[in-house]
N, C-alpha and C. Protein backbone atom coordinates (compact mmCIF):
# COMPACT_ATOMS: atom_id res chain seq x y z
N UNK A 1 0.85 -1.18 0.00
CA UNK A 1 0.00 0.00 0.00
C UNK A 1 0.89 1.24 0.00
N UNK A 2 0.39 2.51 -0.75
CA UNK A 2 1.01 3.31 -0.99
C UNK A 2 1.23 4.30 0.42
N UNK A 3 1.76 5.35 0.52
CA UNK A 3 1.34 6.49 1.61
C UNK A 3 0.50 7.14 1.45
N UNK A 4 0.06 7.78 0.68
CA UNK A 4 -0.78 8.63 0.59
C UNK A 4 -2.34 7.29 0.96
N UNK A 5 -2.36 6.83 0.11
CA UNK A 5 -3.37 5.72 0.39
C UNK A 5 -3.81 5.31 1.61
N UNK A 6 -3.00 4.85 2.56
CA UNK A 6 -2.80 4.46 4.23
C UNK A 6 -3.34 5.92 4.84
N UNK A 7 -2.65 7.00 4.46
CA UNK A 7 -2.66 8.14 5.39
C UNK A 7 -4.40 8.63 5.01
N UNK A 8 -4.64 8.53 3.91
CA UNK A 8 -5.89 8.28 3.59
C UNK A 8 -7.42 7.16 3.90
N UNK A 9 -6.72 6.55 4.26
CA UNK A 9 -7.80 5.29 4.79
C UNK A 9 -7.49 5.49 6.33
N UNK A 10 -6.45 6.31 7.06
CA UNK A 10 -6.73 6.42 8.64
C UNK A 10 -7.54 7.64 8.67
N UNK A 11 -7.60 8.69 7.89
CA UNK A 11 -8.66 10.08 8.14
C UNK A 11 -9.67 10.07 7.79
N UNK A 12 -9.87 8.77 6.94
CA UNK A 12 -11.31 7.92 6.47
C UNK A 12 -11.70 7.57 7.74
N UNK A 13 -10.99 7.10 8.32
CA UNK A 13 -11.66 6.16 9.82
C UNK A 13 -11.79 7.28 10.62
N UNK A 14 -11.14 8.20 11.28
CA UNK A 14 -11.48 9.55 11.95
C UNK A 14 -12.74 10.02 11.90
N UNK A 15 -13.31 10.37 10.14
CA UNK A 15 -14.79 11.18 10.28
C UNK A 15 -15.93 10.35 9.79
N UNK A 16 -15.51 8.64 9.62
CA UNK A 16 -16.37 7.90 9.99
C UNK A 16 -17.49 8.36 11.46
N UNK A 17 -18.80 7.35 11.10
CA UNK A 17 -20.17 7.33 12.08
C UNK A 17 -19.74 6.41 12.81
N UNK A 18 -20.30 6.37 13.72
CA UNK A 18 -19.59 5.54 14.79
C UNK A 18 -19.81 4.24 14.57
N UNK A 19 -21.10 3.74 14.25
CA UNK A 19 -21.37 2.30 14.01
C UNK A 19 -19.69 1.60 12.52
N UNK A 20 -19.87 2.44 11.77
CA UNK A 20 -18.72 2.58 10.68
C UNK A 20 -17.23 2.17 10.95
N UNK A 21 -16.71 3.16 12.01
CA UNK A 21 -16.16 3.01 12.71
C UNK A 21 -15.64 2.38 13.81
N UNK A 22 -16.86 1.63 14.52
CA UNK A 22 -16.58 0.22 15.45
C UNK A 22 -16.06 -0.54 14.41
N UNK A 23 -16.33 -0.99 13.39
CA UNK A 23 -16.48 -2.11 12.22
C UNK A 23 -14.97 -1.70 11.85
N UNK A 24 -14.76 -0.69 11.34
CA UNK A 24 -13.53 -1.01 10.27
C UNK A 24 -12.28 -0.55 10.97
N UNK A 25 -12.58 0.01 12.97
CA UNK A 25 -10.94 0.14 13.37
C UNK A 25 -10.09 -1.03 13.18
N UNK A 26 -10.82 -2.17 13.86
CA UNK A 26 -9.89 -3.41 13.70
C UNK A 26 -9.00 -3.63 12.10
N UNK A 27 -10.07 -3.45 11.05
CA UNK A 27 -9.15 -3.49 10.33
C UNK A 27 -8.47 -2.65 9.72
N UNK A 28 -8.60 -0.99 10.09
CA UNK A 28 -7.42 -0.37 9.38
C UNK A 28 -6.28 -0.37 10.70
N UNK A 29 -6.27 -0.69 12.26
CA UNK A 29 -5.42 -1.20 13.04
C UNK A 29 -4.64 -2.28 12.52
N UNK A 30 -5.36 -2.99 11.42
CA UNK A 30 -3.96 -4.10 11.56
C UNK A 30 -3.11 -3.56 10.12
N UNK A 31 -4.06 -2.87 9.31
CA UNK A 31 -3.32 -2.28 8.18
C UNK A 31 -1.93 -1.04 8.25
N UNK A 32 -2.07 -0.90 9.45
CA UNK A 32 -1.12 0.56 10.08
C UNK A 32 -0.35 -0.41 10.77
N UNK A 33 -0.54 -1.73 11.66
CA UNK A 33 0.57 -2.15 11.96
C UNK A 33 1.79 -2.86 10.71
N UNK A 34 0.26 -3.44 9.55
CA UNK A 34 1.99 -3.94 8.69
C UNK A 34 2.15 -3.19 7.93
N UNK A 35 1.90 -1.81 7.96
CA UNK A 35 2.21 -0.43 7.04
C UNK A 35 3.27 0.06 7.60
N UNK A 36 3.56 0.49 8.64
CA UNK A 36 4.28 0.49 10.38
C UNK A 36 3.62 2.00 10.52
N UNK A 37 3.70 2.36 11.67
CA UNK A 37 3.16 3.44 12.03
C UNK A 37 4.35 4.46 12.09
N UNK A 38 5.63 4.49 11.71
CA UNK A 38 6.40 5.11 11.55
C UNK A 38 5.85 6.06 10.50
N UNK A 39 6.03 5.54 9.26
CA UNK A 39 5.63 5.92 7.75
C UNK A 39 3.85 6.26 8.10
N UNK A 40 3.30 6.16 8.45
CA UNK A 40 2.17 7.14 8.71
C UNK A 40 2.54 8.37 9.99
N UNK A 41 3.13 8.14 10.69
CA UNK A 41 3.01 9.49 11.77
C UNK A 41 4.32 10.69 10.97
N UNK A 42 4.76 9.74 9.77
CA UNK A 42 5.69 10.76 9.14
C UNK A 42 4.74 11.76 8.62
N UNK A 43 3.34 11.18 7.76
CA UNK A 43 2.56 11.91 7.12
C UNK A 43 1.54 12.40 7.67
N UNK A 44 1.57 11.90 8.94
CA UNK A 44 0.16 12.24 9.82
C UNK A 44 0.48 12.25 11.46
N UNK A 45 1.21 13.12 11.36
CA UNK A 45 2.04 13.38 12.89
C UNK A 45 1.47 13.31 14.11
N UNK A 46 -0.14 13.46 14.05
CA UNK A 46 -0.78 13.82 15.01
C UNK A 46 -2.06 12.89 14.90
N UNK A 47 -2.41 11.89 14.04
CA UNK A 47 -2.49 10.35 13.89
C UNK A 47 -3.32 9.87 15.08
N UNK A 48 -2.50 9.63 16.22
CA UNK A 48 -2.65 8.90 17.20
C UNK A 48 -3.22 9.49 18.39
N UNK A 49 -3.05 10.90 18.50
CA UNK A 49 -3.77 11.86 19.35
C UNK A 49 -5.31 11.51 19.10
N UNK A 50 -5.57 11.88 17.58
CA UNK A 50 -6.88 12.48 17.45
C UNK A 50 -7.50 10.74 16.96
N UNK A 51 -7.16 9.64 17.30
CA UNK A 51 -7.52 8.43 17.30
C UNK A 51 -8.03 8.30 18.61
N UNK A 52 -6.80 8.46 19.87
CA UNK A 52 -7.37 8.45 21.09
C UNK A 52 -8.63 9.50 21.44
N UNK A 53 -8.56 10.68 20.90
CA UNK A 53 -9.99 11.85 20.84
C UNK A 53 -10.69 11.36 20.67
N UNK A 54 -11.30 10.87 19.54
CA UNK A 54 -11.95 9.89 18.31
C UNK A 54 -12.87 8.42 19.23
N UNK A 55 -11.86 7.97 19.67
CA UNK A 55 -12.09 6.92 20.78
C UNK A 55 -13.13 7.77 21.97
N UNK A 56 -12.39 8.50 22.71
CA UNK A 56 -13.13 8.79 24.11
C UNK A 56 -14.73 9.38 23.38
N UNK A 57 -14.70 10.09 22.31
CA UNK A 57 -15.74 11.01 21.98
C UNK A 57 -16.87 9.98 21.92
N UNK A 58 -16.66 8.59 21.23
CA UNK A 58 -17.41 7.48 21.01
C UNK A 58 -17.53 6.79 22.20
N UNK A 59 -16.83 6.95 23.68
CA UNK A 59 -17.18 6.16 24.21
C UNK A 59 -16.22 4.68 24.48
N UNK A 60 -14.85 5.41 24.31
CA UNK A 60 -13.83 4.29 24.58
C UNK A 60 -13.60 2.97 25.17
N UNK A 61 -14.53 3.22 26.44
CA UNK A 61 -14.53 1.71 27.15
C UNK A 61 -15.75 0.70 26.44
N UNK A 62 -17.02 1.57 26.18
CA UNK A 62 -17.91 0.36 25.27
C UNK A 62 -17.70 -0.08 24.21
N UNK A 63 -16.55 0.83 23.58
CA UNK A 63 -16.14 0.15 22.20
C UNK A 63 -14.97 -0.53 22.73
N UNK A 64 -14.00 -0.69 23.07
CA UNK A 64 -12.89 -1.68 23.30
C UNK A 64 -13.49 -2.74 24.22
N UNK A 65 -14.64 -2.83 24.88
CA UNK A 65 -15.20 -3.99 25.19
C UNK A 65 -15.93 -4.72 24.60
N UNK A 66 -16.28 -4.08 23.39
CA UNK A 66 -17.12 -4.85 22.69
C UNK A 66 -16.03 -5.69 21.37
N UNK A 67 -15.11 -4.95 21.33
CA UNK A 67 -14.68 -5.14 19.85
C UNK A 67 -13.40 -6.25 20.45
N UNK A 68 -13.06 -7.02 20.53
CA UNK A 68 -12.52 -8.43 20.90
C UNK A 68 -10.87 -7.97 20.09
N UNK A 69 -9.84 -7.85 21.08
CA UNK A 69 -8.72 -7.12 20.22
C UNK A 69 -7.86 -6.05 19.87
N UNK A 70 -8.76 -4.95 20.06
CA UNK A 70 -8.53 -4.01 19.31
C UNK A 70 -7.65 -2.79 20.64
N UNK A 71 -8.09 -3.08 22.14
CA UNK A 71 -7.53 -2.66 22.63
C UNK A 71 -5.86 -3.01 22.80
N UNK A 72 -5.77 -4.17 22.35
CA UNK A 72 -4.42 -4.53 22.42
C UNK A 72 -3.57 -3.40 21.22
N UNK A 73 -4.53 -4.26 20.15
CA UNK A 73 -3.40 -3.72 18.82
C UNK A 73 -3.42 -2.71 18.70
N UNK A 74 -4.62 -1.75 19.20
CA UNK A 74 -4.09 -0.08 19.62
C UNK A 74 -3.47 0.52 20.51
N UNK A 75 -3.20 -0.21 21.68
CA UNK A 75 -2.23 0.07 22.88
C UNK A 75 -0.51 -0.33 22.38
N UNK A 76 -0.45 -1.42 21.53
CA UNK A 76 0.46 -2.04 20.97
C UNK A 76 1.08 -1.04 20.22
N UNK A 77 0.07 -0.33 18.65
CA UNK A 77 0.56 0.86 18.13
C UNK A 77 0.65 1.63 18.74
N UNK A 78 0.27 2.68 19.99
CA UNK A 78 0.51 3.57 20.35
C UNK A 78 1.83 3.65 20.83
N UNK A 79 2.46 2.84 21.62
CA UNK A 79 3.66 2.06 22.09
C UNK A 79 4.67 2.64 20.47
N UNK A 80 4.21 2.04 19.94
CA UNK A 80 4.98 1.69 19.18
C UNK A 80 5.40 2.99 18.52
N UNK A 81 4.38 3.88 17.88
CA UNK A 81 4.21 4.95 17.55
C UNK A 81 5.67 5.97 18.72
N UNK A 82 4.90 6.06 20.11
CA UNK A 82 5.78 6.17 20.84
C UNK A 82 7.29 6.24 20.83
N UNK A 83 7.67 5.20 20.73
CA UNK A 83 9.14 4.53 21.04
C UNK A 83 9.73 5.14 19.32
N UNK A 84 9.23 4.75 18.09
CA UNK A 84 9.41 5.43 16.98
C UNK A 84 9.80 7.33 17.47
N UNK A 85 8.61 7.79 17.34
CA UNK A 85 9.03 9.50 17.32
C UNK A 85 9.67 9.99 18.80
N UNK A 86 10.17 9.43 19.65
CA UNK A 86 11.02 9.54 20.84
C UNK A 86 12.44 10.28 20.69
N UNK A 87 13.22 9.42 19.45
CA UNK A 87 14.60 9.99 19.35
C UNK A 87 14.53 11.46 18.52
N UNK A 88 13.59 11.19 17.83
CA UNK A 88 13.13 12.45 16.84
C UNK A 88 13.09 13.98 17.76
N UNK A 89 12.16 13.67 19.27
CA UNK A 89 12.30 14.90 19.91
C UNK A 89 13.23 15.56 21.12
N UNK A 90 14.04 16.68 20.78
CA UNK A 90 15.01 17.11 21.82
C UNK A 90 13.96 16.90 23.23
N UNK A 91 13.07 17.36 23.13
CA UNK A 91 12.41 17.27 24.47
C UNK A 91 12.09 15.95 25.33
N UNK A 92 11.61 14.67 24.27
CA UNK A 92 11.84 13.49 25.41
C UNK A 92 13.26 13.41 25.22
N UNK A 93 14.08 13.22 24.56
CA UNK A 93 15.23 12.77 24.26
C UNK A 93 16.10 13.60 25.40
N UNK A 94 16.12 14.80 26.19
CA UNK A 94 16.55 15.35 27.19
C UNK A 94 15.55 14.60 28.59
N UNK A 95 14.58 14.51 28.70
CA UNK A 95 13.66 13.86 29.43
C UNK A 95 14.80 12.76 29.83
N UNK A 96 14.65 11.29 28.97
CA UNK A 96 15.38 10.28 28.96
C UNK A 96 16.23 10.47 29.50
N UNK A 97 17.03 10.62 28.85
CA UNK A 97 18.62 10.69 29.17
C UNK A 97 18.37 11.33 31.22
N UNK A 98 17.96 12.61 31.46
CA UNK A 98 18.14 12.45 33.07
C UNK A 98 17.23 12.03 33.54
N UNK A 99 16.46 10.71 33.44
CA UNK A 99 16.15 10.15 34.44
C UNK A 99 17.31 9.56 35.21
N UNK A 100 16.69 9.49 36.35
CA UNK A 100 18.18 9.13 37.31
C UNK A 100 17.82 7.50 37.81
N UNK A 101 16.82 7.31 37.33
CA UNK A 101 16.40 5.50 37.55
C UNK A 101 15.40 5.34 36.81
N UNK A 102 15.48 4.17 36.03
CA UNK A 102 14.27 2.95 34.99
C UNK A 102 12.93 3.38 35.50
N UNK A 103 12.13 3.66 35.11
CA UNK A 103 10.55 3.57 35.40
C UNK A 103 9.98 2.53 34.88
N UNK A 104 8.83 1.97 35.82
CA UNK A 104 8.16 1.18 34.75
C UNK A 104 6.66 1.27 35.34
N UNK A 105 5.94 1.60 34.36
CA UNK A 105 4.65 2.01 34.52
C UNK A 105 3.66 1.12 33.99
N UNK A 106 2.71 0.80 35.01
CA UNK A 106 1.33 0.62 34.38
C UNK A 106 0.17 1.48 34.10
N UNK A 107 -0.94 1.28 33.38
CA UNK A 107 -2.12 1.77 33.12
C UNK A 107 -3.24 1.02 32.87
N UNK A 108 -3.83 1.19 33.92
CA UNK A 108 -4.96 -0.06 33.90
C UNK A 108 -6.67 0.35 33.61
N UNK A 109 -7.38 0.61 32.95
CA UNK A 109 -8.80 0.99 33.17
C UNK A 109 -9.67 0.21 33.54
N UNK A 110 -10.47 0.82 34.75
CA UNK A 110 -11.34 0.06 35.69
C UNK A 110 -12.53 -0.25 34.67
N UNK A 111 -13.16 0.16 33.18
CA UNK A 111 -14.19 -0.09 32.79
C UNK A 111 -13.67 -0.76 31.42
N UNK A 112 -12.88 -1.31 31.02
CA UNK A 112 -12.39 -1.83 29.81
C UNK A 112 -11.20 -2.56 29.67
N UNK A 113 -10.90 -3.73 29.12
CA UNK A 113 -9.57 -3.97 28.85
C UNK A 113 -7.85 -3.32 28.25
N UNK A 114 -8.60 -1.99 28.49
CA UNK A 114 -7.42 -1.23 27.81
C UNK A 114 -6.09 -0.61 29.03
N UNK A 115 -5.71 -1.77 28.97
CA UNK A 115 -4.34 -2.30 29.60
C UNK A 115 -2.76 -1.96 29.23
N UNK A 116 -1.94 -0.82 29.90
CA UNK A 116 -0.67 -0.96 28.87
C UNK A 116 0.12 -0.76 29.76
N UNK A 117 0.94 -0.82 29.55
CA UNK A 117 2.50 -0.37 30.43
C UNK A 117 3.59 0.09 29.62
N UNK A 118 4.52 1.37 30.44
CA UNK A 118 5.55 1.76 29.33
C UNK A 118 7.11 2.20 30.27
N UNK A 119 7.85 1.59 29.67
CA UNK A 119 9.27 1.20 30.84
C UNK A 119 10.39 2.58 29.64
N UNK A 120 10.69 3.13 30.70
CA UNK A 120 11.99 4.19 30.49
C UNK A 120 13.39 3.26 30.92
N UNK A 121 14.12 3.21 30.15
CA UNK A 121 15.41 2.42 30.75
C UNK A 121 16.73 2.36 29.50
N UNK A 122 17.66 2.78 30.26
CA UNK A 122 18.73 3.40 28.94
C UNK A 122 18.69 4.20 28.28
N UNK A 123 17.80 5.82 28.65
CA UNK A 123 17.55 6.39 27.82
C UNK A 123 16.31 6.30 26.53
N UNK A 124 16.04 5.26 27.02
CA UNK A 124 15.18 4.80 26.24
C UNK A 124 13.66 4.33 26.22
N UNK A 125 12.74 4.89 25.80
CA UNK A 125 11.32 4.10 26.07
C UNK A 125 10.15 3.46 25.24
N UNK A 126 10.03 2.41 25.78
CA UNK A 126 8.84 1.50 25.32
C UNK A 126 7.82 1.16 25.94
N UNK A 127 7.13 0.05 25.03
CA UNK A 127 5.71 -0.05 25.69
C UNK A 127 4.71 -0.56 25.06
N UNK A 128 4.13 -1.50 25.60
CA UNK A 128 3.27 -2.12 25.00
C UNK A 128 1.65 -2.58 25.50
N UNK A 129 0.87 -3.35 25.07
CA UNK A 129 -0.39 -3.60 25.51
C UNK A 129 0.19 -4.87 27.11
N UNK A 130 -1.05 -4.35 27.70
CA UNK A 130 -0.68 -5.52 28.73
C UNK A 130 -0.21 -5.08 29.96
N UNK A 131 -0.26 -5.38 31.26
CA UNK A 131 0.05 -5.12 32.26
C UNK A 131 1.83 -5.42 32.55
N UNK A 132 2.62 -4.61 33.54
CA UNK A 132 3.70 -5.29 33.83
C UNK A 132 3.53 -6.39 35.36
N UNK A 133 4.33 -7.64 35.83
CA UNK A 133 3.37 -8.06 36.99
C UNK A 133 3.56 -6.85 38.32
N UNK A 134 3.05 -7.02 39.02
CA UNK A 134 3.28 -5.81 40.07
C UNK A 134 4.09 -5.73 40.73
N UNK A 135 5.15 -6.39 40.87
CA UNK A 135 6.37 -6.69 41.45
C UNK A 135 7.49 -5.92 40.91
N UNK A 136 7.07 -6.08 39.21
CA UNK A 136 7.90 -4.76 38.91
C UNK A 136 7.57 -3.79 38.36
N UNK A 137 6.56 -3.03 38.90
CA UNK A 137 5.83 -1.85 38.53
C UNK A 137 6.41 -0.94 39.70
N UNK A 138 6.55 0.33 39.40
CA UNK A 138 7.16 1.64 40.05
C UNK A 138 5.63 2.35 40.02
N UNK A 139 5.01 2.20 39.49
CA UNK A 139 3.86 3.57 39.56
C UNK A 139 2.36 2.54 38.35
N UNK A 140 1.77 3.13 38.63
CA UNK A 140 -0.20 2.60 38.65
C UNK A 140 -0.84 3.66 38.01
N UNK A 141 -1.34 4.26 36.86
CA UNK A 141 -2.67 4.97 36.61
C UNK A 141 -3.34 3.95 36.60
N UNK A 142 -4.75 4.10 36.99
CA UNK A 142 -5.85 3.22 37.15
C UNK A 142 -6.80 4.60 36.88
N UNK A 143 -8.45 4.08 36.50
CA UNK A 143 -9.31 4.72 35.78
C UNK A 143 -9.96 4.82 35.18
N UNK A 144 -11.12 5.34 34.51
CA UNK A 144 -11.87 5.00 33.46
C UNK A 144 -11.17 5.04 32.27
N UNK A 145 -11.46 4.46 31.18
CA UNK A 145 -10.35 4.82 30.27
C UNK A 145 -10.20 6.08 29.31
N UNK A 146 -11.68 6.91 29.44
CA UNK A 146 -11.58 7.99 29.28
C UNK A 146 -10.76 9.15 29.63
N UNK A 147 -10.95 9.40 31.21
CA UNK A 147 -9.52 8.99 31.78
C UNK A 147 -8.21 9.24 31.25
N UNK A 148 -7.82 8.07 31.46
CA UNK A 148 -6.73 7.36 31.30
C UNK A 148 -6.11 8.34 29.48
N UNK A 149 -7.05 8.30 28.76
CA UNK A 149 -6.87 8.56 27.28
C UNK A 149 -6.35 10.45 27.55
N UNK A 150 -7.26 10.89 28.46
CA UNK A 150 -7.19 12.12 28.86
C UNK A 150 -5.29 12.65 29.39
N UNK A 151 -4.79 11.74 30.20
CA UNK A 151 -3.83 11.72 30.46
C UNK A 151 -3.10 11.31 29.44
N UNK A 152 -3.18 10.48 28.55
CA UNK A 152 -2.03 10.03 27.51
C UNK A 152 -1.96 11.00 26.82
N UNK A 153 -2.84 11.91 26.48
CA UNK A 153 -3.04 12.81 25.26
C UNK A 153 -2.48 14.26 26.21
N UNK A 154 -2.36 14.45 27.41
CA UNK A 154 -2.14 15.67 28.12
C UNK A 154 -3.13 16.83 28.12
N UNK A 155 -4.66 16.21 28.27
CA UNK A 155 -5.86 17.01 28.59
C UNK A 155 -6.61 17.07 29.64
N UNK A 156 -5.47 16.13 30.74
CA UNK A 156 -6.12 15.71 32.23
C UNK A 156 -4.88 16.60 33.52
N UNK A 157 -5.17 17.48 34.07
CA UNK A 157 -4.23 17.87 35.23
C UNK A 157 -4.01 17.09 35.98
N UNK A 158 -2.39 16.87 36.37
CA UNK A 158 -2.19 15.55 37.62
C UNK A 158 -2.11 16.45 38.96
N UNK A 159 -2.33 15.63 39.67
CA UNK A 159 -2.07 16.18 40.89
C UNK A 159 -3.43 15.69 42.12
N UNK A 160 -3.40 15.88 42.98
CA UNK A 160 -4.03 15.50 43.87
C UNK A 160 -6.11 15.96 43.80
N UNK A 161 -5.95 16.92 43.13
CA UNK A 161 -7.29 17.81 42.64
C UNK A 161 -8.17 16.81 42.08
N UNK A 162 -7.90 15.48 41.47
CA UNK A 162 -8.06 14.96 40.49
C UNK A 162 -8.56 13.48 40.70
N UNK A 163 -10.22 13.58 40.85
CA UNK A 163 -10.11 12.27 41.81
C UNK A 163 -10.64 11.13 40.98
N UNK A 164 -10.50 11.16 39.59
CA UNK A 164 -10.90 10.19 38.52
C UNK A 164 -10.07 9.23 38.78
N UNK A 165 -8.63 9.79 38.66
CA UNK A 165 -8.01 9.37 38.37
C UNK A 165 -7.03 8.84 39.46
N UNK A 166 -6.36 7.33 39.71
CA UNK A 166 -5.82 6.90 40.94
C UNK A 166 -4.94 6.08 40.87
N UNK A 167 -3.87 6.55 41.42
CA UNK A 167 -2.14 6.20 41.42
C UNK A 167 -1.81 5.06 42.83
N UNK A 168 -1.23 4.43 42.09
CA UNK A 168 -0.57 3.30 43.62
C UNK A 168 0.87 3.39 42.47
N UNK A 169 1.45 3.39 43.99
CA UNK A 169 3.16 3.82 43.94
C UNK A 169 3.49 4.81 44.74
N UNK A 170 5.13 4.72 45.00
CA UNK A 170 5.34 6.01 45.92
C UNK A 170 5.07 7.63 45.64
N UNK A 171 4.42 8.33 45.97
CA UNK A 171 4.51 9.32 45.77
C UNK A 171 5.79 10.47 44.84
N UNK A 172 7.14 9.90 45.67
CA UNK A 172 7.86 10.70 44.60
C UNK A 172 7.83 9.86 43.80
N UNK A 173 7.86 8.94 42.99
CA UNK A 173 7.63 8.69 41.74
C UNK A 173 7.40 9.85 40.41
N UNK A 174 5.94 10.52 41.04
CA UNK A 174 5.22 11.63 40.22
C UNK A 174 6.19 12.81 39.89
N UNK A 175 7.04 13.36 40.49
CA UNK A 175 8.00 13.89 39.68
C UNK A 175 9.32 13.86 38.33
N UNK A 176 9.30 12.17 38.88
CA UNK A 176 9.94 11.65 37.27
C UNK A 176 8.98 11.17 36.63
N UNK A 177 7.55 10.73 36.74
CA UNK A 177 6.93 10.29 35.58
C UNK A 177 5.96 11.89 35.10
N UNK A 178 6.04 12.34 35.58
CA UNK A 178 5.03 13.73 35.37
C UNK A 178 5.51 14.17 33.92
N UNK A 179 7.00 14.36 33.81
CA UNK A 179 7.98 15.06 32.64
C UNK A 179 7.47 14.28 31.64
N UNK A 180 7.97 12.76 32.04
CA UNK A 180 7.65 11.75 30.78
C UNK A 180 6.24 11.87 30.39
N UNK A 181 5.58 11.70 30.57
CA UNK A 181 4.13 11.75 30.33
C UNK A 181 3.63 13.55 29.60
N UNK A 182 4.40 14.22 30.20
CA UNK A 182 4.21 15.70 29.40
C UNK A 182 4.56 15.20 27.69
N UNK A 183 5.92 14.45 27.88
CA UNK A 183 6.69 14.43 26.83
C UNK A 183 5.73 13.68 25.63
N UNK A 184 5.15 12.28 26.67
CA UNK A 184 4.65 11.49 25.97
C UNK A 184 3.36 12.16 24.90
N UNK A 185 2.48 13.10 25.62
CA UNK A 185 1.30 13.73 25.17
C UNK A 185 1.71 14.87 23.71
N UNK A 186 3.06 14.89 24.08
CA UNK A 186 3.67 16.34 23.13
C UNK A 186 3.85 15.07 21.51
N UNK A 187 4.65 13.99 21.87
CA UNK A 187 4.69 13.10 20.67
C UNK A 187 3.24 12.35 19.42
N UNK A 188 2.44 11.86 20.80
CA UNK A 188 0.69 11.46 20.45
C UNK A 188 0.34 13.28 19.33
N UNK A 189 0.59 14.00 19.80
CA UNK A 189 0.02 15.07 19.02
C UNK A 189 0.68 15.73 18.38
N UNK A 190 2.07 14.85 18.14
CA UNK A 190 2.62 15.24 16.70
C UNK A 190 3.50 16.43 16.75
N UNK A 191 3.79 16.78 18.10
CA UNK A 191 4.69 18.37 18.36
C UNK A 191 6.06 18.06 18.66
């Protein structure tokens, strides 16, 4: 498949009706994974932001519970997406580098399977669908996944004000994951 074509069949799925749209994420999700999502966020930088928008506006947790899958292989791309435009920006790429210890994070939503975790280590970060076990988790968002989407995208204030949303882990934690997570929301939207 061409680029223009791909980058075209994901902004097809964007101003899709929602019924439309339950139906054909799964399959332009698996078409962006063997397209890679590199070569689309080249052409569509901001891609994955307005997917997660797209999602909450519809109702994120009834559609990833209904649709058998799809929370993976979109937690999977986002990850992926992620770890791709990372070296690209001075801003995580200064992030990284001073952390002064590995993070490893979960994100769990209390109303849906949309499950991920994302580990900083060497300068480096990834992340994928799926829980880490809790033994080696440093820090917990838990939440609706509306939520949760709110924070990935950087449209949710952290801090104690904020009672959607609920952290297990030590407290200082939140000062080294606060940056990352700024960083992370600046990449999802393509800046």
């Amino acid at each position: 498949m061409r680029t223009d074509t791909m980058k075209k069949s994901a902004e097809d799925l964007l101003r899709m009706d929602p019924e439309r749209f339950r139906d054909r994420l799964p399959f332009t999700l698996e078409e962006i994974q063997q397209f890679g999502i590199g070569k689309i966020l080249g052409e569509y930088p901001d891609f994955l932001a307005n997917l997660l928008k797209r999602l909450k506006e519809m109702d994120a947790a009834k559609l990833l519970s209904k649709v058998a899958g799809v929370s993976d292989r979109l937690t999977d791309l986002l990850w992926e997406g992620v770890a791709f435009r990372a070296p690209q920006s001075k801003g995580m790429t200064a992030v990284l580098q001073k952390a002064e210890r590995d993070l490893h994070v979960n994100i769990e939503a209390s109303d849906s399977p949309f499950q991920n975790h994302f580990i900083v280590e060497k300068g480096k970060i990834t992340g994928r669908s799926g829980l880490l076990h809790f033994k080696d988790e440093d820090f917990r968002f838990m939440g609706p996944t509306a939520v949760l989407i709110e924070l990935l995208i950087g449209d949710l204030p952290m801090g104690l004000g904020n009672l959607q949303l609920q952290t297990a882990g030590h407290s200082g934690w939140g000062s080294r994951i606060g940056p990352v997570l700024r960083e992370i929301s600046k990449l999802l939207k393509g800046d």
